[in-house]
C-alpha atoms as a PDB file:
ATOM      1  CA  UNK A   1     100.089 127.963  79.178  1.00  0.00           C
ATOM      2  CA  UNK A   2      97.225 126.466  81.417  1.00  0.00           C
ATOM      3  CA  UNK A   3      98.996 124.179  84.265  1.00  0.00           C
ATOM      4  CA  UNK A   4      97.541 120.843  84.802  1.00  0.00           C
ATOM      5  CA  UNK A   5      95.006 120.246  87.452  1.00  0.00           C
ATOM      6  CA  UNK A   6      96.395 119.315  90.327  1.00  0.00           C
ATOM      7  CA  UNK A   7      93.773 117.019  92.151  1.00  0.00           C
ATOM      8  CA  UNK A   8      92.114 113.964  90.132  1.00  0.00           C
ATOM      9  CA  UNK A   9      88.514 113.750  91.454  1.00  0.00           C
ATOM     10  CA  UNK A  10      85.736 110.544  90.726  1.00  0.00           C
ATOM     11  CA  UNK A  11      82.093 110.549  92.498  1.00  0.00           C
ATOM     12  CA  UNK A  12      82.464 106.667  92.605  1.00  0.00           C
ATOM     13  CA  UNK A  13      84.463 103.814  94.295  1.00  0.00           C
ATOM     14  CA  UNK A  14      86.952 102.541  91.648  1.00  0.00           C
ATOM     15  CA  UNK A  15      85.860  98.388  91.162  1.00  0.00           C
ATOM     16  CA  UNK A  16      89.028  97.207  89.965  1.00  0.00           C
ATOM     17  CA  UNK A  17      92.633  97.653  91.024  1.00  0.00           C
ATOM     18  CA  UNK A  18      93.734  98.984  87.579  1.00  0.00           C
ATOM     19  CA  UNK A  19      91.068 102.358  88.635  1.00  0.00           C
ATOM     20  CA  UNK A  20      92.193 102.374  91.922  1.00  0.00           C
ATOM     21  CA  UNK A  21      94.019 105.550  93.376  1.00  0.00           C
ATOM     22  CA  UNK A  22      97.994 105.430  93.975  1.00  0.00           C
ATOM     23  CA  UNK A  23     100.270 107.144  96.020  1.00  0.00           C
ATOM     24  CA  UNK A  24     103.693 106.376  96.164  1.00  0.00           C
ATOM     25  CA  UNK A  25     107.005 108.228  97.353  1.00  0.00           C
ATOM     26  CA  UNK A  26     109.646 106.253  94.907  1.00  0.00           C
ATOM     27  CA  UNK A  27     110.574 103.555  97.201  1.00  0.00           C
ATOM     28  CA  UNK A  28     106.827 102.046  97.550  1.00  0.00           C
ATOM     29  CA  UNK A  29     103.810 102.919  97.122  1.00  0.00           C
ATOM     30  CA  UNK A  30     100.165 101.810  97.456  1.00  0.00           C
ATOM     31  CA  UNK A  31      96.811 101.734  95.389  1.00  0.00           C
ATOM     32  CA  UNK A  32      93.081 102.091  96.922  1.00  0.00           C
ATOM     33  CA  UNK A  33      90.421 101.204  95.448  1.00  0.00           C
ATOM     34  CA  UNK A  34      86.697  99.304  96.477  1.00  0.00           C
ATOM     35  CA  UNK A  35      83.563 100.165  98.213  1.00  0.00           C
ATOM     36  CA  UNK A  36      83.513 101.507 101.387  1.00  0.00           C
ATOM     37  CA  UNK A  37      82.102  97.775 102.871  1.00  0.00           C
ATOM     38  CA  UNK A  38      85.070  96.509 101.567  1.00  0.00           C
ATOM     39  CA  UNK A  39      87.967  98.913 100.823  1.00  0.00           C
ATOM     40  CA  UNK A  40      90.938  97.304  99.316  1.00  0.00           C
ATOM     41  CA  UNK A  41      94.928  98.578  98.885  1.00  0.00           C
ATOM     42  CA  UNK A  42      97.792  96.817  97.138  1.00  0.00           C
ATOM     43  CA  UNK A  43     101.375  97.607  98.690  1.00  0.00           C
ATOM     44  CA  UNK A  44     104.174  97.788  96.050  1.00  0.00           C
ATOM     45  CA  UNK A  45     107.466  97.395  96.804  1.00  0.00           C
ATOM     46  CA  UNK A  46     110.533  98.677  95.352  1.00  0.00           C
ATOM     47  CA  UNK A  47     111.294 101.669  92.626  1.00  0.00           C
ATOM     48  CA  UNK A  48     109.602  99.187  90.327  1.00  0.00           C
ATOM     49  CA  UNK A  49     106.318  99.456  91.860  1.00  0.00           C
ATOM     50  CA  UNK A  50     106.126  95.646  91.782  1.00  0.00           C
ATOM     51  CA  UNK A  51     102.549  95.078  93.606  1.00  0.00           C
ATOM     52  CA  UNK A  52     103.356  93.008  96.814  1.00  0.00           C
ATOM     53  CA  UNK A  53     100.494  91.934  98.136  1.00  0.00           C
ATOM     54  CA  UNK A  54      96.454  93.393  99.238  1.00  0.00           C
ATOM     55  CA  UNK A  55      95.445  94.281 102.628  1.00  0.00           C
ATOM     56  CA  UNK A  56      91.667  94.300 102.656  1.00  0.00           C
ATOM     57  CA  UNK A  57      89.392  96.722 105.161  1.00  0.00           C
ATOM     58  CA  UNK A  58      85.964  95.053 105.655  1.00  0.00           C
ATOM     59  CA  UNK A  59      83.374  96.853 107.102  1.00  0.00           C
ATOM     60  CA  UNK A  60      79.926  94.696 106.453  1.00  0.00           C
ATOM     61  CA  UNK A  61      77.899  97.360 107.806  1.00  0.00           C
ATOM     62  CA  UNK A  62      79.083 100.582 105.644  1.00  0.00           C
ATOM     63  CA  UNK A  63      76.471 101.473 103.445  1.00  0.00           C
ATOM     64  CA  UNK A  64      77.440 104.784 101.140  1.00  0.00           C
ATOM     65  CA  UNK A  65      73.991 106.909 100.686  1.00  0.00           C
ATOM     66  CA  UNK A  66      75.246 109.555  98.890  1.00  0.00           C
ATOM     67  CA  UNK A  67      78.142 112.287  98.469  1.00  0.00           C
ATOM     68  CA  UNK A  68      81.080 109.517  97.362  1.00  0.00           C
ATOM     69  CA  UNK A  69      83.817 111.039  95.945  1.00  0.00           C
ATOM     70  CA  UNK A  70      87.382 110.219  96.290  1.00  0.00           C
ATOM     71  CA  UNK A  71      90.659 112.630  95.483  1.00  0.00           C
ATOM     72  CA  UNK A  72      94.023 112.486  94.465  1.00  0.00           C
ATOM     73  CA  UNK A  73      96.378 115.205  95.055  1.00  0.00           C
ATOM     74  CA  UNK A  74      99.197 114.889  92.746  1.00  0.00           C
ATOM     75  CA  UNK A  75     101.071 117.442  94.278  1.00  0.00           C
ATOM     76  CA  UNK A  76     101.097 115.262  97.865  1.00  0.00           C
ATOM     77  CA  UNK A  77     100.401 112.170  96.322  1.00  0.00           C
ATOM     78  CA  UNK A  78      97.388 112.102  99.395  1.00  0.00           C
ATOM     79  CA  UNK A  79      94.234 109.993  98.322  1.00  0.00           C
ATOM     80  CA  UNK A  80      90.938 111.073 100.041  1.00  0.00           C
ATOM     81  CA  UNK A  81      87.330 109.299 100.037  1.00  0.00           C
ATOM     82  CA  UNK A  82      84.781 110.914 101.806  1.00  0.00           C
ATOM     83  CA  UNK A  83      80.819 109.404 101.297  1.00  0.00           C
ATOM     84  CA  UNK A  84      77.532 109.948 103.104  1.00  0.00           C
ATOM     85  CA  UNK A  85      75.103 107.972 105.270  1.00  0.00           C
ATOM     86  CA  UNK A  86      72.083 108.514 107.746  1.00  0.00           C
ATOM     87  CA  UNK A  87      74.759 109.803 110.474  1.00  0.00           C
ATOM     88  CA  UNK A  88      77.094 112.025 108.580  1.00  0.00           C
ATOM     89  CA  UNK A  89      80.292 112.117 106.444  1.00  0.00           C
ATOM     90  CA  UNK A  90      82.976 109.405 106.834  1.00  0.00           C
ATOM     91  CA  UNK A  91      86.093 109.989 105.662  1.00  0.00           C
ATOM     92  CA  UNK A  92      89.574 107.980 104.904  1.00  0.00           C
ATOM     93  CA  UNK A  93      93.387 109.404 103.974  1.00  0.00           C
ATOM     94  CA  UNK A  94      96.441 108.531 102.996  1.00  0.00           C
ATOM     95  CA  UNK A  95      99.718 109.062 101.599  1.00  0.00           C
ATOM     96  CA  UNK A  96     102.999 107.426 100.746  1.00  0.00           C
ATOM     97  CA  UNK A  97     105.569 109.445 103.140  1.00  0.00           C
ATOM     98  CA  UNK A  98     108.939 110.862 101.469  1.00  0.00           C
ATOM     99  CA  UNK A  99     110.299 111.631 104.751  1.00  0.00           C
ATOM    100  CA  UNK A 100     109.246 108.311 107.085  1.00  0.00           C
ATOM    101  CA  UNK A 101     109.039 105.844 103.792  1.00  0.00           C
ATOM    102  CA  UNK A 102     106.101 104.645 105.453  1.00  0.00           C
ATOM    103  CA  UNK A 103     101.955 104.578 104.162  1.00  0.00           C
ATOM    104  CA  UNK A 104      99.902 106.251 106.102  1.00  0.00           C
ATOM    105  CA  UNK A 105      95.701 105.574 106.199  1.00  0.00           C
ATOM    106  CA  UNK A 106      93.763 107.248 108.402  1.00  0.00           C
ATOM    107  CA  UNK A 107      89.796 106.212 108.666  1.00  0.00           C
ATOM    108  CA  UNK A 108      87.293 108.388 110.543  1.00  0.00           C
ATOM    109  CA  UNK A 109      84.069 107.835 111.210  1.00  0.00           C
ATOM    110  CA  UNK A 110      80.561 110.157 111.192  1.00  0.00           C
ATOM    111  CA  UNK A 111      79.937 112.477 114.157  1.00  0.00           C
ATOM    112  CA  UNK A 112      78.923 109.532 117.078  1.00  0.00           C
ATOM    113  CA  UNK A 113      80.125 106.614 115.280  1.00  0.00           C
ATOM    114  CA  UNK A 114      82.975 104.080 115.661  1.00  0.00           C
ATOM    115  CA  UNK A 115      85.423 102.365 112.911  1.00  0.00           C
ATOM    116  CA  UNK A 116      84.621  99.020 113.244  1.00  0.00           C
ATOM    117  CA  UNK A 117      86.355  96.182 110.673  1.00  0.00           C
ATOM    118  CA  UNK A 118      88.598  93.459 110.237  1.00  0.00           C
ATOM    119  CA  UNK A 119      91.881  93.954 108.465  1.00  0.00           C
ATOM    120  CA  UNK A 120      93.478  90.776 106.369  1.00  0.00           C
ATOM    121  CA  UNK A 121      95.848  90.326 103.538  1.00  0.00           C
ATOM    122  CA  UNK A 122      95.244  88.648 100.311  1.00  0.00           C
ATOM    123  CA  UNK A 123      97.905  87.044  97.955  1.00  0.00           C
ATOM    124  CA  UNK A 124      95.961  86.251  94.875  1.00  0.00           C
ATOM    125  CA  UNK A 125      96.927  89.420  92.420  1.00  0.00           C
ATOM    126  CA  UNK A 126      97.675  89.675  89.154  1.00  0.00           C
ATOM    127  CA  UNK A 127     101.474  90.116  88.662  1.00  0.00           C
ATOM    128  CA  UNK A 128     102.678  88.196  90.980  1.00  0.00           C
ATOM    129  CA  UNK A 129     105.121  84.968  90.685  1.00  0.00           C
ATOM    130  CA  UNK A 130     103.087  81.974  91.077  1.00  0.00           C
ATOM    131  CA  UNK A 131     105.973  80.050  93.329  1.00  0.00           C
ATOM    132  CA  UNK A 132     105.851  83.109  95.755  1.00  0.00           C
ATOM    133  CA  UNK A 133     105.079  81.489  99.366  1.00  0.00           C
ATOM    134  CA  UNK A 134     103.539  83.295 101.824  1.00  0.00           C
ATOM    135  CA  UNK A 135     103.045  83.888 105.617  1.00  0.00           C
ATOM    136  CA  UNK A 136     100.843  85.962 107.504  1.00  0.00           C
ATOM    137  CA  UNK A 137     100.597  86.983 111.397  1.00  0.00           C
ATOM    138  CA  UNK A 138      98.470  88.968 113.246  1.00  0.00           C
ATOM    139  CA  UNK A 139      99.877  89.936 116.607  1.00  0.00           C
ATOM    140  CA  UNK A 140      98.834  92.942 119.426  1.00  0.00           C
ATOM    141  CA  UNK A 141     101.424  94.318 121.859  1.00  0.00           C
ATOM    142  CA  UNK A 142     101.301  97.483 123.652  1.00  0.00           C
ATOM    143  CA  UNK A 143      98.063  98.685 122.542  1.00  0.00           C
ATOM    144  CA  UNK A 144      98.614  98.435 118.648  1.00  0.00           C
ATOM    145  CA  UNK A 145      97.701  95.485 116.599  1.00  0.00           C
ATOM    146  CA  UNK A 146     100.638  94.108 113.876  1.00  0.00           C
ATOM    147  CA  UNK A 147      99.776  92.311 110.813  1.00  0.00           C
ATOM    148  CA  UNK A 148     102.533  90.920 108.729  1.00  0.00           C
ATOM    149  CA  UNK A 149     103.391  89.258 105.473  1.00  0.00           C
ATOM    150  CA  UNK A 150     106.441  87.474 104.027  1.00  0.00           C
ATOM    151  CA  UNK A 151     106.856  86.225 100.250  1.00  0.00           C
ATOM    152  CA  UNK A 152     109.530  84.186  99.115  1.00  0.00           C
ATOM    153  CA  UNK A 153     109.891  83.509  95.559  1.00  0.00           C
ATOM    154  CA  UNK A 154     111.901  82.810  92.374  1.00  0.00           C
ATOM    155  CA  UNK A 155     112.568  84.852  89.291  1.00  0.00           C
ATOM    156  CA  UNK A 156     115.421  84.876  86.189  1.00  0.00           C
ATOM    157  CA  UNK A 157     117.592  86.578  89.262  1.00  0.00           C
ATOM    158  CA  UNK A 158     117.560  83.725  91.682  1.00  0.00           C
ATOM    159  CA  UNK A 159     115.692  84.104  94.914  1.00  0.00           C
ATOM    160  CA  UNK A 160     114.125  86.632  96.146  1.00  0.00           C
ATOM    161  CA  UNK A 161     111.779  87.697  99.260  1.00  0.00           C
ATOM    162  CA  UNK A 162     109.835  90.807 100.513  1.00  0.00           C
ATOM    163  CA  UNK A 163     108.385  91.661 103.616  1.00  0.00           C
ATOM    164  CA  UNK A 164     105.459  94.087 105.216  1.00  0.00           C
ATOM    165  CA  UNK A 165     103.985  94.922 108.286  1.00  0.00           C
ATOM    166  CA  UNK A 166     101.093  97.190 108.738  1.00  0.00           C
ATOM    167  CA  UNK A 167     100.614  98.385 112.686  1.00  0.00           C
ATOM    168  CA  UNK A 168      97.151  99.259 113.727  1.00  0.00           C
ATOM    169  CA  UNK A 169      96.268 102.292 116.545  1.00  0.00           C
ATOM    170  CA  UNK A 170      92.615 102.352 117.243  1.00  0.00           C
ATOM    171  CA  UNK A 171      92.027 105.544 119.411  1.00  0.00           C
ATOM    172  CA  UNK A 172      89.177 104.766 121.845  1.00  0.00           C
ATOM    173  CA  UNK A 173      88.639 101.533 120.692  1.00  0.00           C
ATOM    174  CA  UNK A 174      90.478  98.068 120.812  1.00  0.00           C
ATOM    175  CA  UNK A 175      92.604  95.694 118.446  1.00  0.00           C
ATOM    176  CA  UNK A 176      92.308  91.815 118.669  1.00  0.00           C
ATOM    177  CA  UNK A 177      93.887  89.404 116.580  1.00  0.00           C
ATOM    178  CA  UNK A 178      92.072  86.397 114.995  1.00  0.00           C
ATOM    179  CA  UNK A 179      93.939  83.915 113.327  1.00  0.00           C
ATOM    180  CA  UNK A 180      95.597  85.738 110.178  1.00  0.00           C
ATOM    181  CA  UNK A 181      93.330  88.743 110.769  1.00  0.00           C
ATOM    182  CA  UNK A 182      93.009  91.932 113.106  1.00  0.00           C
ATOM    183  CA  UNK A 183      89.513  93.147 114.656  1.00  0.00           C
ATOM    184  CA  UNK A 184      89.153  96.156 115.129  1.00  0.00           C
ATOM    185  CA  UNK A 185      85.751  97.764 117.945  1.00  0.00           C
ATOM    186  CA  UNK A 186      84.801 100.991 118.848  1.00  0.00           C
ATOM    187  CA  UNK A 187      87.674 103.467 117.342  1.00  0.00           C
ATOM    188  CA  UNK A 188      86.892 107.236 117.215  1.00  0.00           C
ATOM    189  CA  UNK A 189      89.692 107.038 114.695  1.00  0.00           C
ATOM    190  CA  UNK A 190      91.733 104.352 113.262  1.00  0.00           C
ATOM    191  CA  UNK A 191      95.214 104.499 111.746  1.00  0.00           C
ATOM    192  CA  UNK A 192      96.905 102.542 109.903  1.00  0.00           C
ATOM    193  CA  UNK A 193     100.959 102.349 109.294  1.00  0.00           C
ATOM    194  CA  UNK A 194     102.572 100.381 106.876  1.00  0.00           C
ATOM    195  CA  UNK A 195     106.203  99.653 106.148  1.00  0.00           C
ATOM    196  CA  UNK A 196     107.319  97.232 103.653  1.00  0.00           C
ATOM    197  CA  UNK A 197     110.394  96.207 101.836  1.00  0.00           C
ATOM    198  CA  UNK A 198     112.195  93.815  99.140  1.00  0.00           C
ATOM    199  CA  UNK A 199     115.452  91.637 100.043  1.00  0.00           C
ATOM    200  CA  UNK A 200     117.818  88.563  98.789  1.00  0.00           C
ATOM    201  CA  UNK A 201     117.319  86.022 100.768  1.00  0.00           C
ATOM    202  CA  UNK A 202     120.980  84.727 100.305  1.00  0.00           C
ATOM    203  CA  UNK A 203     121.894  87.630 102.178  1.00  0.00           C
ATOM    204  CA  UNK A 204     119.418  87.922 105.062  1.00  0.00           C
ATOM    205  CA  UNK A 205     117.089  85.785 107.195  1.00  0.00           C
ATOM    206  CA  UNK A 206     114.424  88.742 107.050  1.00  0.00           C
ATOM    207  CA  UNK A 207     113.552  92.571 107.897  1.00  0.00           C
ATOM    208  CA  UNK A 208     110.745  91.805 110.494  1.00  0.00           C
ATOM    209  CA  UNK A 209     112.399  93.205 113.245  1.00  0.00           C
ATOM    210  CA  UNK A 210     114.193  96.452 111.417  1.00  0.00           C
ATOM    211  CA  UNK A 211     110.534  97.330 109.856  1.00  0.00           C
ATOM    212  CA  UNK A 212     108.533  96.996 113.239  1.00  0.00           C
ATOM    213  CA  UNK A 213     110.863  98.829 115.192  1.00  0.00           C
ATOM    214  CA  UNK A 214     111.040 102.017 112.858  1.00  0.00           C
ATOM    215  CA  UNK A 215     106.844 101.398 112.929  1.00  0.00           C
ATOM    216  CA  UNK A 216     107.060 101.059 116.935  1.00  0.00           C
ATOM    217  CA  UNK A 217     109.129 104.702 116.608  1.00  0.00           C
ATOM    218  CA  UNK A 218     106.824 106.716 114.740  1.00  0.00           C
ATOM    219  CA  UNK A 219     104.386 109.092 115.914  1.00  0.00           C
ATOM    220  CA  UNK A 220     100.633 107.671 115.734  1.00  0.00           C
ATOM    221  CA  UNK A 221      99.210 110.934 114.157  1.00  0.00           C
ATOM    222  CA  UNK A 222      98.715 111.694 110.363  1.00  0.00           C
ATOM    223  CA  UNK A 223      98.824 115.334 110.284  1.00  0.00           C
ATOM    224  CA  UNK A 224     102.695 114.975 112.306  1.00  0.00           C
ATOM    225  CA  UNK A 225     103.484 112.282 109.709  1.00  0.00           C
ATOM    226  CA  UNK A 226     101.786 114.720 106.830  1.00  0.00           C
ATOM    227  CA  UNK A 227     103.585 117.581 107.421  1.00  0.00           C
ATOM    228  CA  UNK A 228     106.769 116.203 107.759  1.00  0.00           C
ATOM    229  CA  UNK A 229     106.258 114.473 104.242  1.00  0.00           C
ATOM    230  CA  UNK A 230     105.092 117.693 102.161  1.00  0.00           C
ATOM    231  CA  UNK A 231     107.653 119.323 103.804  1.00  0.00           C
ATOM    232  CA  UNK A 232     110.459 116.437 101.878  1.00  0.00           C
ATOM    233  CA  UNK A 233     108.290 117.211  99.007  1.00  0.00           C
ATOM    234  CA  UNK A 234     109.654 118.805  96.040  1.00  0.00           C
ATOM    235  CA  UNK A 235     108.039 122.110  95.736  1.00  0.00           C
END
């Protein structure tokens, strides 16, 4: 019997969320999809891969030439895009970690260039409760830029809330915060953590704190992070 292929490949950005790329672990997961100007991923939380919210990449100037492709490794669950301009190949990674339960994106830029782009969430998906209230921050400490989101809402259950936080290491370069959003100049490489998580709000005033110190803890390198995951990974 002929096994399955194990990596998904497309030569195109996916436009919509519903042709997007996931990864997920089991406990949350994420799915990428957009152009490279404006590269797009929705967080889900929980086992039920309930989507949580979109946290949105902009990069005006990115202009894809040629060479797009993006891959899925089903056997990781790692999602690469790779594309072409006048300066080289730019490439972004990422994976929903077994081992950390955390999502890991990693952009890189051509040979000589910089990662330059503001990061911001978006609330307005498909799926999601219309009385959900939200709250966004966008904070820097230590180096690293944080960018946060809480949503309370209702369901048949009673109330419910969720929480993420994404923290932002931009090697060579710098983070500011802007209002609601993170800027990010001048990074040889730019990674992205993200930890998020579901809760009753009868039972807790939040997971803030618990979230950004296990983000605070981790190492700041994907290939540590990505070899401790496919190592947790069923063979």
């Amino acid at each position: 019997m002929r096994m399955p292929e194990p990596r998904i490949h497309v030569t195109s950005p996916a436009a919509c969320r519903t042709d997007g790329f996931r990864t997920a672990n089991g406990e949350c997961g994420a799915v990428l999809y957009g152009e490279p100007a404006m590269e797009k991923v929705v967080f889900e939380a929980g086992r039920s891969c309930h989507p949580a919210y979109e946290f949105r990449i902009s990069s005006p100037g990115m202009t894809a030439v040629g060479g797009y492709g993006r891959i899925t490794d089903s056997r990781t669950g790692e999602v690469t895009s790779t594309w072409a301009d006048g300066h080289g190949t730019w490439a972004r990674r990422a994976f929903a970690s077994r081992a950390d339960q955390v999502i890991a994106h990693e952009l890189l830029p051509a040979p000589g260039r910089t990662v330059d782009t503001t990061l911001s969430v978006d609330t307005a998906l498909d799926g999601l409760l219309g009385s959900t209230r939200f709250t966004t921050r966008a904070t820097v400490s230590n180096g690293s830029g944080y960018l946060s989101l809480r949503g309370v809402g209702r369901s048949g259950r009673g109330v419910f809330g969720y929480e993420g936080i994404t923290r932002v290491v931009a090697f060579g370069g710098s983070v500011l915060a802007s209002g609601a959003t993170l800027v990010v100049i001048g990074a040889v490489r730019l990674l992205l953590l993200t930890k998020l998580d579901r809760y009753e709000s009868s039972s807790t005033g939040g997971i803030f704190p618990a979230l950004r110190t296990a983000l605070a803890g981790l190492e700041s390198d994907y290939a540590t992070l990505f070899a401790r995951h496919t190592a947790a990974t069923p063979a």
